[in-house]
C-alpha atoms as a PDB file:
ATOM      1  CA  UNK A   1     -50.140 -27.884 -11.609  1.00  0.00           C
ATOM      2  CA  UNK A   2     -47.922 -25.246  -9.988  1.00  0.00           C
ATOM      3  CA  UNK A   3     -44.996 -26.263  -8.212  1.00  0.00           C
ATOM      4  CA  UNK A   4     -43.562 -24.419  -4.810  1.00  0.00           C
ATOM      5  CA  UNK A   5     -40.649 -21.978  -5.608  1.00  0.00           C
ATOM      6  CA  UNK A   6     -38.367 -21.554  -2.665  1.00  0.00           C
ATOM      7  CA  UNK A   7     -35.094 -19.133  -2.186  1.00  0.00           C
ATOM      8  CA  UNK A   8     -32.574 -18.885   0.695  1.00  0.00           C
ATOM      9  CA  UNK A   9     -30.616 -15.962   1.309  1.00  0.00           C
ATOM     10  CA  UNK A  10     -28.314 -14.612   3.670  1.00  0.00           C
ATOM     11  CA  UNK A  11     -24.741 -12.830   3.617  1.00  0.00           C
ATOM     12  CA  UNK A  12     -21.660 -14.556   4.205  1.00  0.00           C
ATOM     13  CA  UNK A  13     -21.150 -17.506   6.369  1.00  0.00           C
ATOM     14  CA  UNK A  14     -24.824 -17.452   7.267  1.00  0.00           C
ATOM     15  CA  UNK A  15     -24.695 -21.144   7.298  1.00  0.00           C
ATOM     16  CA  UNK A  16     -27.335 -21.057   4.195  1.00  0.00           C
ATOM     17  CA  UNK A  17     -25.897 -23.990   2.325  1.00  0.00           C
ATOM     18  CA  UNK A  18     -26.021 -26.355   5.889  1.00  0.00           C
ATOM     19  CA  UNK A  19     -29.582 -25.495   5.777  1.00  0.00           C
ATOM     20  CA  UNK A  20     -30.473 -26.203   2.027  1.00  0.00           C
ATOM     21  CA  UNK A  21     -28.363 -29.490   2.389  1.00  0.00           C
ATOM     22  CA  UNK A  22     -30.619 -30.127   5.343  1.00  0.00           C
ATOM     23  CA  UNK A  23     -33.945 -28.804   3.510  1.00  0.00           C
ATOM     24  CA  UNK A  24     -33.515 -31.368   0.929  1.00  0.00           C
ATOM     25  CA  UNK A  25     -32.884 -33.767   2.864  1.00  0.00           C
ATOM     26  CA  UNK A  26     -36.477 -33.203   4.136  1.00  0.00           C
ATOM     27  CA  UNK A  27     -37.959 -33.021   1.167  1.00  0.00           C
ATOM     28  CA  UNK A  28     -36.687 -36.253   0.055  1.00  0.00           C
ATOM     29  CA  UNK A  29     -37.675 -37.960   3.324  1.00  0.00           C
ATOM     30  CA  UNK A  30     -40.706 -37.061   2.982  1.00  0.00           C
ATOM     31  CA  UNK A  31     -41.925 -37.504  -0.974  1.00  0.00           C
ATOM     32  CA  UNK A  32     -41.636 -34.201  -2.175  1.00  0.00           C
ATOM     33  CA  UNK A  33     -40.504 -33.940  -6.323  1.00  0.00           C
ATOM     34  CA  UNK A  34     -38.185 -30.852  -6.206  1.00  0.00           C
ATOM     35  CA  UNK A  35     -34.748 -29.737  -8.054  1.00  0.00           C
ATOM     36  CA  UNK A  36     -32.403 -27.402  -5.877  1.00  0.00           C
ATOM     37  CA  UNK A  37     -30.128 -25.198  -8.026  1.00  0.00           C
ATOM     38  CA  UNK A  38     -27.867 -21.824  -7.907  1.00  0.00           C
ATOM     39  CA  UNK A  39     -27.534 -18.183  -8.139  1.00  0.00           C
ATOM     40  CA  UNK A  40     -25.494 -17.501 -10.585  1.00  0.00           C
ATOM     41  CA  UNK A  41     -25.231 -20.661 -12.127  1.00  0.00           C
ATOM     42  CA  UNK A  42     -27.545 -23.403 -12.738  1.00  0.00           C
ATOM     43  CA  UNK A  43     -26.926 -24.034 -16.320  1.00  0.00           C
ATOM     44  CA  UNK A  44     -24.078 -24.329 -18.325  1.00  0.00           C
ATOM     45  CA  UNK A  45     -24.491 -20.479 -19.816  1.00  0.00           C
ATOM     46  CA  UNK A  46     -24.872 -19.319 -16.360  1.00  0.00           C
ATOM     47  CA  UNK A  47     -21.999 -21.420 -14.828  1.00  0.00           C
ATOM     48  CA  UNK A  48     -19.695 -19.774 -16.902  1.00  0.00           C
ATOM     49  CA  UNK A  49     -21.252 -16.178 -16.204  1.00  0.00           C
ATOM     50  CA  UNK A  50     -20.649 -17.452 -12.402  1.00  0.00           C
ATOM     51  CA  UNK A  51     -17.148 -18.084 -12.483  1.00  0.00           C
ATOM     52  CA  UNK A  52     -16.665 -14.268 -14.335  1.00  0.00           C
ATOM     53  CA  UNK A  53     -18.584 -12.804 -11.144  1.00  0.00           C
ATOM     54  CA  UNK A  54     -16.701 -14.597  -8.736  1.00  0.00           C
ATOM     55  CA  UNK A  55     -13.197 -15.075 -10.137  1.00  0.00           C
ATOM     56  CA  UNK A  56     -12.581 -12.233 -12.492  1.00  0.00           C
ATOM     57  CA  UNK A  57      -9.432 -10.256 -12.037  1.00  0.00           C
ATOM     58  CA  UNK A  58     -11.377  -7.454 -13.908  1.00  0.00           C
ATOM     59  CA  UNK A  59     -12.785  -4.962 -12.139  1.00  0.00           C
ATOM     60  CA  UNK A  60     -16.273  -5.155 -12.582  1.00  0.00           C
ATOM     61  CA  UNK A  61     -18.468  -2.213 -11.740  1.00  0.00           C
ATOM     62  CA  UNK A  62     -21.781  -2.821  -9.539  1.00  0.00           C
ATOM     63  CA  UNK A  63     -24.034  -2.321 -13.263  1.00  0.00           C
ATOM     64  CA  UNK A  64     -21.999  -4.942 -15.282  1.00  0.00           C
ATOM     65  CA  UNK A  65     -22.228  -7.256 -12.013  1.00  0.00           C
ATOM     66  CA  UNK A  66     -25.975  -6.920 -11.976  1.00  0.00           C
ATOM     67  CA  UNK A  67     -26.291  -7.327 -16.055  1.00  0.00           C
ATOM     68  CA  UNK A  68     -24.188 -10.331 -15.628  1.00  0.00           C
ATOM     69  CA  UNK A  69     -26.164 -11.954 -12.827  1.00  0.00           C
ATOM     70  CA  UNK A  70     -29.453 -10.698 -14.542  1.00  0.00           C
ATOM     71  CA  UNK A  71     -28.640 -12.559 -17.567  1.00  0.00           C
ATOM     72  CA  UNK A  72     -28.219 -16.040 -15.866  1.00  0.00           C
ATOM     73  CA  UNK A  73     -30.960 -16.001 -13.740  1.00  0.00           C
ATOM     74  CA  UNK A  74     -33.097 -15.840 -16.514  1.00  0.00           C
ATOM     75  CA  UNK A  75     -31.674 -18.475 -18.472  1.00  0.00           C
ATOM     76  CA  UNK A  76     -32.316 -20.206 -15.244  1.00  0.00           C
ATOM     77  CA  UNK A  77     -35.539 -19.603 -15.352  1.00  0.00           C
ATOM     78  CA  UNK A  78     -36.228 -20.294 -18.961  1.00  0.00           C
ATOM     79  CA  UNK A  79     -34.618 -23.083 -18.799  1.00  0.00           C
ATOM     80  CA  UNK A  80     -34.346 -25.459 -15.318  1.00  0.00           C
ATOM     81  CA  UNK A  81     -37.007 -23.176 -12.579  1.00  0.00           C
ATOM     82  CA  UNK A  82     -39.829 -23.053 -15.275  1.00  0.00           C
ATOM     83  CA  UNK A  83     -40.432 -26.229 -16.137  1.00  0.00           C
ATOM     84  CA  UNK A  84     -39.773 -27.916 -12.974  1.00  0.00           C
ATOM     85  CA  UNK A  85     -42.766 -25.615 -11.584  1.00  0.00           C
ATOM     86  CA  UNK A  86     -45.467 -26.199 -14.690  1.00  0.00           C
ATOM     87  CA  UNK A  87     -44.752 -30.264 -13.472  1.00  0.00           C
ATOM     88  CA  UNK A  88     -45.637 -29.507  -9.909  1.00  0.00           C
ATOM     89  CA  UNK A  89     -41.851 -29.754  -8.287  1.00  0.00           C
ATOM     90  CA  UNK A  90     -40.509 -27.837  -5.559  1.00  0.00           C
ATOM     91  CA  UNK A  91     -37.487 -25.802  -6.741  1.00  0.00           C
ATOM     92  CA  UNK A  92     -35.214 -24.740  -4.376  1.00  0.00           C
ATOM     93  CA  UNK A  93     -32.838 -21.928  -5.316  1.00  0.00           C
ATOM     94  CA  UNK A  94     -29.517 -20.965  -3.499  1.00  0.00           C
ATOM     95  CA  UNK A  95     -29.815 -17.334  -3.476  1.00  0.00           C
ATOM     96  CA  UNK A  96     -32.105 -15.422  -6.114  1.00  0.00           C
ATOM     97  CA  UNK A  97     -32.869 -11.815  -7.413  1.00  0.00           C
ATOM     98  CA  UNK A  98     -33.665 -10.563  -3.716  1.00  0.00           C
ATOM     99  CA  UNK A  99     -29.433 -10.635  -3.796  1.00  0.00           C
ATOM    100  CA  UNK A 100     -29.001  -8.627  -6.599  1.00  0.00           C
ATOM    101  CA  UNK A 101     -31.418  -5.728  -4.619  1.00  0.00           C
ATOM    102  CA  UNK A 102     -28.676  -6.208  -1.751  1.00  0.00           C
ATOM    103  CA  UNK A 103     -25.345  -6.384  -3.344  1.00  0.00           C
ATOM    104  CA  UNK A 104     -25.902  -4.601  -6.462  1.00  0.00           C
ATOM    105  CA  UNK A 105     -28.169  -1.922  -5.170  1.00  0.00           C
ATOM    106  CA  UNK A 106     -28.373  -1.190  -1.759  1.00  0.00           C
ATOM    107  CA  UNK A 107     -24.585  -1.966  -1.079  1.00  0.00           C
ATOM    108  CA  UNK A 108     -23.446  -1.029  -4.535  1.00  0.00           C
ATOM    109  CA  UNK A 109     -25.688   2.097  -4.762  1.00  0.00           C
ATOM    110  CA  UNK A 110     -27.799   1.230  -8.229  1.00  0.00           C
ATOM    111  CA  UNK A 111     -30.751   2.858  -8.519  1.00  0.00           C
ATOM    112  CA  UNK A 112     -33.234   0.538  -7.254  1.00  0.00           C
ATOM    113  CA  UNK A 113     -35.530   0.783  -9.510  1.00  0.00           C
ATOM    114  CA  UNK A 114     -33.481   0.366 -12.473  1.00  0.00           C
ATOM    115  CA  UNK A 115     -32.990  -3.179 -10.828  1.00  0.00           C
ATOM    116  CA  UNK A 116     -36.595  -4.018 -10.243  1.00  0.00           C
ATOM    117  CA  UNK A 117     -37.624  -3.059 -14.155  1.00  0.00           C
ATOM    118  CA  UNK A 118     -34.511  -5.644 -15.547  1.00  0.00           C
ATOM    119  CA  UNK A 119     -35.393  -8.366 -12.880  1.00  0.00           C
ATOM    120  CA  UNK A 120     -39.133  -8.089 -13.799  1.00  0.00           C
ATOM    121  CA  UNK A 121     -37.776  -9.030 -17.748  1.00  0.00           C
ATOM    122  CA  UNK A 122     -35.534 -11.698 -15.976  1.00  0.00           C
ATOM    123  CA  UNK A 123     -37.930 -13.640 -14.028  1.00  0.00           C
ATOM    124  CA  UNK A 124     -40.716 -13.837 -15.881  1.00  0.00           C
ATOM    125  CA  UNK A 125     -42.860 -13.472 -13.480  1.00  0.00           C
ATOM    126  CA  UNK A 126     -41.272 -16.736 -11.133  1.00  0.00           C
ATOM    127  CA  UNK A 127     -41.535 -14.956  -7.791  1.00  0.00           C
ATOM    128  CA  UNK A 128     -40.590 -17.115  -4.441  1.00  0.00           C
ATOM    129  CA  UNK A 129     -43.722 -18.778  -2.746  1.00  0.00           C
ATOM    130  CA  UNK A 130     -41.179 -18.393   0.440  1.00  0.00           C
ATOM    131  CA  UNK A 131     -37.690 -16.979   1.200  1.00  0.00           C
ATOM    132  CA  UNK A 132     -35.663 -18.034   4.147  1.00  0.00           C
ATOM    133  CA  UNK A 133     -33.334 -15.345   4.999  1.00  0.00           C
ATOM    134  CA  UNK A 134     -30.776 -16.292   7.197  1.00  0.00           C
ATOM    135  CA  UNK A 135     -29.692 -12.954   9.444  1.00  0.00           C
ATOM    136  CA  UNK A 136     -25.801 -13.025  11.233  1.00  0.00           C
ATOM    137  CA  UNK A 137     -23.582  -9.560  11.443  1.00  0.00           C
ATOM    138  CA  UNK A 138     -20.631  -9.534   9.495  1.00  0.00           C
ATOM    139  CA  UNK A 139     -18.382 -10.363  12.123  1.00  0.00           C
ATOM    140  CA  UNK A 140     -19.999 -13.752  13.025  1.00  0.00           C
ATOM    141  CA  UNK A 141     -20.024 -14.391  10.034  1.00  0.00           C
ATOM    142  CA  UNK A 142     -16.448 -14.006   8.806  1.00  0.00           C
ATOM    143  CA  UNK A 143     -15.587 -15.537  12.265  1.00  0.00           C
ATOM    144  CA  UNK A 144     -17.581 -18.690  11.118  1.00  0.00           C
ATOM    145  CA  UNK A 145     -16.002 -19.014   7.844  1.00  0.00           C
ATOM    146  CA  UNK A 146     -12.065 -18.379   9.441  1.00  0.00           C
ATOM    147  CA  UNK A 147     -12.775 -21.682  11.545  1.00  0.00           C
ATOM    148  CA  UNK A 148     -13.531 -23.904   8.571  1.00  0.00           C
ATOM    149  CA  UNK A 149     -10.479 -21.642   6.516  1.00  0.00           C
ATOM    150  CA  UNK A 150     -12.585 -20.684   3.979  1.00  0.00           C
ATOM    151  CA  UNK A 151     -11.160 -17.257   4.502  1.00  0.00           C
ATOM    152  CA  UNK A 152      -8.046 -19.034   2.392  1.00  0.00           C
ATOM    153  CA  UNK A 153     -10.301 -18.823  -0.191  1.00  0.00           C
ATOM    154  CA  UNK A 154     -13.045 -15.800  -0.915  1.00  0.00           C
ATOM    155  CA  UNK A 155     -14.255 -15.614  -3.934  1.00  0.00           C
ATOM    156  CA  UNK A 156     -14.356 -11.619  -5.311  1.00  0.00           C
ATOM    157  CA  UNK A 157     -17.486 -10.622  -3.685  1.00  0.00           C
ATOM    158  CA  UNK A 158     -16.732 -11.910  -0.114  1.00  0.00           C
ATOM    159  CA  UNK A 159     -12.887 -10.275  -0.404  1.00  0.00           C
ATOM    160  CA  UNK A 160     -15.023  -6.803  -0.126  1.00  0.00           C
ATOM    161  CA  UNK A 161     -15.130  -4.691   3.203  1.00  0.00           C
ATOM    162  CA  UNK A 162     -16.951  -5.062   6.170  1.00  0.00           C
ATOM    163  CA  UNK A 163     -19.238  -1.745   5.391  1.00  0.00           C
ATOM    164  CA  UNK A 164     -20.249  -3.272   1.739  1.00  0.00           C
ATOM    165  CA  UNK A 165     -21.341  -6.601   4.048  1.00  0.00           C
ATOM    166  CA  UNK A 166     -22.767  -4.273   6.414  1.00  0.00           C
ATOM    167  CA  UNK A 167     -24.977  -2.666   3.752  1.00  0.00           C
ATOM    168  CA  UNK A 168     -25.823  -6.029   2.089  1.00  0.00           C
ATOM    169  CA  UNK A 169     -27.026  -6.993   5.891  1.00  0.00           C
ATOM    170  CA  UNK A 170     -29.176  -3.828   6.264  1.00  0.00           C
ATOM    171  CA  UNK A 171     -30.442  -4.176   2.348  1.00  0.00           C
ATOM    172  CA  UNK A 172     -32.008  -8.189   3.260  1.00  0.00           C
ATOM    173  CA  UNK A 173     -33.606  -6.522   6.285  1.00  0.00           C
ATOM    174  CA  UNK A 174     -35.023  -3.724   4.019  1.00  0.00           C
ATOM    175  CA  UNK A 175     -36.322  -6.503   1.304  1.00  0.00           C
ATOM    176  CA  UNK A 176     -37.813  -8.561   4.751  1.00  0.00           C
ATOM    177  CA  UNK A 177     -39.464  -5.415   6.088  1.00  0.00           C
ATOM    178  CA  UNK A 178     -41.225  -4.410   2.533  1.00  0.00           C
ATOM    179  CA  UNK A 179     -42.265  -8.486   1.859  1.00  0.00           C
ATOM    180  CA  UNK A 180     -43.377  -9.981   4.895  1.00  0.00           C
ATOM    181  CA  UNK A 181     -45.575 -12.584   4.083  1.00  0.00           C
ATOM    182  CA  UNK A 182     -42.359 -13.731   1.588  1.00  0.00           C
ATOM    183  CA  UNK A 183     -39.397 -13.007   3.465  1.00  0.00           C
ATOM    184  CA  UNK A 184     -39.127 -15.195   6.994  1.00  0.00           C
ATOM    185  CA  UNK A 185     -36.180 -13.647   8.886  1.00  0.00           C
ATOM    186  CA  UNK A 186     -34.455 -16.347  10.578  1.00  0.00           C
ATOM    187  CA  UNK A 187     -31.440 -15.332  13.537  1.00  0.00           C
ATOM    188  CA  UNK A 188     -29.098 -17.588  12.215  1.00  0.00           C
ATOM    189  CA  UNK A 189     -26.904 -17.435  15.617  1.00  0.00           C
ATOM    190  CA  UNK A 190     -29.318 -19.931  16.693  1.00  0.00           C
ATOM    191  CA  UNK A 191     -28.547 -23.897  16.566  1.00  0.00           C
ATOM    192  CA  UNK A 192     -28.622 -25.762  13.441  1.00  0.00           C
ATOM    193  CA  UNK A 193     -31.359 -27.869  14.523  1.00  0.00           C
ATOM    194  CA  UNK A 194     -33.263 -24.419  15.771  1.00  0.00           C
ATOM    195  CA  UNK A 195     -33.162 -23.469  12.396  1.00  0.00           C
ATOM    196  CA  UNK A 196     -33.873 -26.117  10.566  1.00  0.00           C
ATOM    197  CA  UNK A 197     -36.774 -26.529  12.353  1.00  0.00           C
ATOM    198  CA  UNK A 198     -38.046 -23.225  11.895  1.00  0.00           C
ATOM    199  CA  UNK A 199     -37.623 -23.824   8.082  1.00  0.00           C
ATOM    200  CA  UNK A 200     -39.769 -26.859   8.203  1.00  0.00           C
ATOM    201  CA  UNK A 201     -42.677 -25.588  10.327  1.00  0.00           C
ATOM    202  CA  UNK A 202     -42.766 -22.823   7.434  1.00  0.00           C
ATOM    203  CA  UNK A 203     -42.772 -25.054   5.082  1.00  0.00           C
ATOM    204  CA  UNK A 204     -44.987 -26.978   6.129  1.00  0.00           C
ATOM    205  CA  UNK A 205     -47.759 -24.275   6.839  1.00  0.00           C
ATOM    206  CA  UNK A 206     -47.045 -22.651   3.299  1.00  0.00           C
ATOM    207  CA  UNK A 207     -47.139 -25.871   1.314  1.00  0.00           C
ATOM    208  CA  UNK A 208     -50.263 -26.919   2.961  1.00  0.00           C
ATOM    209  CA  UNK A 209     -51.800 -23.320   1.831  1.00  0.00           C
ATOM    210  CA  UNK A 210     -50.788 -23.785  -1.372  1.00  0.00           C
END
């Protein structure tokens, strides 16, 4: 039995980890088997790859980035997204290789085809039955996370400017507009209860298909 492979995405302070927290908490209410993991990350390979990406005082160029990233999401799959699918779970994943299109290629200018070849090898074939993309502007966004002071602490990626973000915004809108019967575009200026919702109902519809 296949199991139901779900990513959220979204730039930063999209309020994407409010809504997995509350996505699982669905899930569990209502029966559902599923394991909810992390781009990179996931495993203990790819947790160490994670803290390079995020916390290296290197400078690493947008190619070594996307190598890096490429490399633990498919030890993630081999090892955690795989199996949990061939015994019928749902697997949630916090950000997956639709990121790597937007920060690596459309806002870091790799060719994009070079990245769809390597994340073809990567996945495996483990494509998401649904992605939640979770759309704010920049500013929002950054406004969001300077309430909460998470601004005290931005990890490499988030310390870049507001045209990379912008580009990262207009690459998930790109990826949305080529897949939509993947990608569901979500205005995450709404409520969380507004979007939550919205998540379900999805869910719900796709699941049942499936």
């Amino acid at each position: 039995m296949k199991g139901f492979l779900v990513s959220f995405e979204g730039g930063e302070g999209c309020g994407k980890s409010t809504q997995i927290k509350r996505f699982i908490k669905y899930l569990e209410n209502n029966n559902h088997e599923y394991i909810c993991t992390r781009e990179p990350g996931g495993t203990p390979v790819g947790e160490e790859i994670r803290n390079i990406l995020l916390h290296s005082k290197d400078n690493l160029s947008p190619k070594t980035e996307f190598l890096l990233f490429s490399a633990s999401r498919n030890k993630l799959i081999e090892d955690v997204v795989k199996p949990a699918l061939d015994q019928g779970k749902v697997v949630v994943l916090d950000r997956y290789y639709d990121s790597s299109y937007t920060y690596q290629g459309y806002a870091g200018n790799l060719r994009i085809e070079d990245i769809k070849t390597i994340t073809n090898f990567a996945i495996s074939g483990a494509v998401p039955d649904v992605t939640f993309l979770l759309d704010l502007p920049y500013e929002e966004g950054m406004n969001r996370k300077s309430k909460d002071e998470a601004l005290k602490n931005l990890d490499r990626i988030e310390q870049k400017d507001k045209q990379y973000h912008d580009s990262v915004r207009n690459g998930y809108l790109t990826i949305a507009k080529d897949n939509p019967n993947r990608v569901v575009v979500i205005d995450a200026s709404q409520s969380p209860e507004q979007i939550e919702r919205i998540i379900q109902a999805e869910f719900i519809s796709r699941h049942k298909k499936y």
